[in-house]
Protein backbone atom coordinates (compact mmCIF):
# COMPACT_ATOMS: atom_id res chain seq x y z
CA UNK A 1 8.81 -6.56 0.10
CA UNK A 2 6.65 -3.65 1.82
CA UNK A 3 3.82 -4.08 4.15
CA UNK A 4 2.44 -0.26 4.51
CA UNK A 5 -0.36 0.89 6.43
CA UNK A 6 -2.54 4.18 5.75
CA UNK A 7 -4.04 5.93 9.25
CA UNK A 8 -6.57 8.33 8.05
CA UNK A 9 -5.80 11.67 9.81
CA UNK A 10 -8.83 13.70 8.33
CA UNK A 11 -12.81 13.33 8.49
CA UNK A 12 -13.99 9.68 6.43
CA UNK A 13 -16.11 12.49 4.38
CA UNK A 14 -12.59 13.88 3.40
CA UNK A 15 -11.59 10.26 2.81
CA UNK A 16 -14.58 9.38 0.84
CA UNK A 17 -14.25 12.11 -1.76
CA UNK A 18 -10.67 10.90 -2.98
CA UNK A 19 -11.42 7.22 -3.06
CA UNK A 20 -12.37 6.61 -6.89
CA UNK A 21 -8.69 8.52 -7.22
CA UNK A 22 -7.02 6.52 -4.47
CA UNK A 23 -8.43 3.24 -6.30
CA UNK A 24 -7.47 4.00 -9.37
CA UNK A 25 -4.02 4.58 -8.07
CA UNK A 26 -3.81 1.20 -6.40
CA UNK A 27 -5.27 -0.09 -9.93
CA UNK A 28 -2.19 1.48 -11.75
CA UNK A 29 0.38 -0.30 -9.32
CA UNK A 30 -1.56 -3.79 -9.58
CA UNK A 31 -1.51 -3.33 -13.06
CA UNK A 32 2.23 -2.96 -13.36
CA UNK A 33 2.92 -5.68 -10.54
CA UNK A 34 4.09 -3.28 -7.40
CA UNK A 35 0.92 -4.36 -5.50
CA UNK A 36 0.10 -7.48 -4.31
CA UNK A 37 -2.84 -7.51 -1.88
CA UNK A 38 -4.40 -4.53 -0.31
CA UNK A 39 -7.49 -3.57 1.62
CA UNK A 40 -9.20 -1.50 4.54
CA UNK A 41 -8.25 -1.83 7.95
CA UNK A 42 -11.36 -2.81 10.53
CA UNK A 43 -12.30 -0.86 12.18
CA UNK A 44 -12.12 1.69 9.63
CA UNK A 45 -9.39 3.87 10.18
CA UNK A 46 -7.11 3.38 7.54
CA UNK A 47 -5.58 0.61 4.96
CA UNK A 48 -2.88 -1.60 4.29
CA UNK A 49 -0.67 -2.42 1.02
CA UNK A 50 1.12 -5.45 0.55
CA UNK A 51 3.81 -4.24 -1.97
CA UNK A 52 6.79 -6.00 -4.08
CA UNK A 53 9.42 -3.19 -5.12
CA UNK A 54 13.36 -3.22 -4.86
CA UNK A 55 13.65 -0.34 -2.90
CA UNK A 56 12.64 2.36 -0.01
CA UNK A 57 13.14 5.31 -2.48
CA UNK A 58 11.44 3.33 -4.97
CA UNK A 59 8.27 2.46 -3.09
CA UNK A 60 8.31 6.01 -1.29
CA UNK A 61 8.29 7.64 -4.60
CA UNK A 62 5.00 5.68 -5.61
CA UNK A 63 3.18 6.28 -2.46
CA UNK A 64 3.82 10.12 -3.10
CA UNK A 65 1.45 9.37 -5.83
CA UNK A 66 -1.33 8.26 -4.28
CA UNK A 67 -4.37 10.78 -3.81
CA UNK A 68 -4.35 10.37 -0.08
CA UNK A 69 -0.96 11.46 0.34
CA UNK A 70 -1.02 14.56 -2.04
CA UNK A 71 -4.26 15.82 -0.21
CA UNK A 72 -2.73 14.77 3.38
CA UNK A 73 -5.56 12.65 4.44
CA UNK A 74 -3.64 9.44 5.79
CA UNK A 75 0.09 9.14 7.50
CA UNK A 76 1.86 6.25 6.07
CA UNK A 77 4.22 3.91 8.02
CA UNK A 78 6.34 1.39 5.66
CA UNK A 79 8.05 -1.70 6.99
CA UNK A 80 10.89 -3.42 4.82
CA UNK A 81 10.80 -6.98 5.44
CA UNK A 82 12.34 -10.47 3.78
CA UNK A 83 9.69 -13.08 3.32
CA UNK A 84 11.44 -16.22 4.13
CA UNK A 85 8.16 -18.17 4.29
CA UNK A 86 4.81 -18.43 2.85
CA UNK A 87 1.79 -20.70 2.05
CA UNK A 88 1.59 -22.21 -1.34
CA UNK A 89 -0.06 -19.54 -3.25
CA UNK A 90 2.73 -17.36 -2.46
CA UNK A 91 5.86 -19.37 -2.77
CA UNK A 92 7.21 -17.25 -5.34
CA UNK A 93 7.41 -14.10 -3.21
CA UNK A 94 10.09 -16.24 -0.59
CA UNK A 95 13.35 -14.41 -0.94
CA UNK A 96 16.14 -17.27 -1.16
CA UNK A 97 19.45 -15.18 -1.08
């Protein structure tokens, strides 16, 4: 599992002109089950992506997709981590191996 975070590095207004593309990016990974939960950080400088993929190359290869990284608009930082526990609703993400 993949917790990354987006830190805008251009103006918002730069921001703010790819958005429609940058959500229907994180539509197209929801829809196929990479994305879990996602949102902007507060204050707004950025976002975050909770992701479910099976590997580094893997994931990196779908964030070179999204909008904001082709036009260079937010640095990305991805941490690889093991869920070993979670509340109820998420049970089934808890790695048991």
């Amino acid at each position: 599992m993949f917790v990354i975070t987006l830190t805008y590095v251009k103006p918002l207004s730069d921001v703010d002109r790819l958005l429609k593309e940058h959500v229907e990016y994180l539509n197209k990974f929801y829809e196929s089950g990479h994305f879990l939960l996602s949102g902007g950080q507060v204050p707004r400088k950025g976002g975050v992506i909770l992701a479910k993929e099976g590997s580094l190359e893997a994931m990196q290869t779908i964030i070179e997709q999204d909008p904001f990284h082709v036009a260079g608009v937010a640095h990305y930082e991805v941490i690889e981590f093991n869920p070993t526990k979670a509340c109820q609703s998420f049970t089934d993400l808890i790695h048991t191996s």
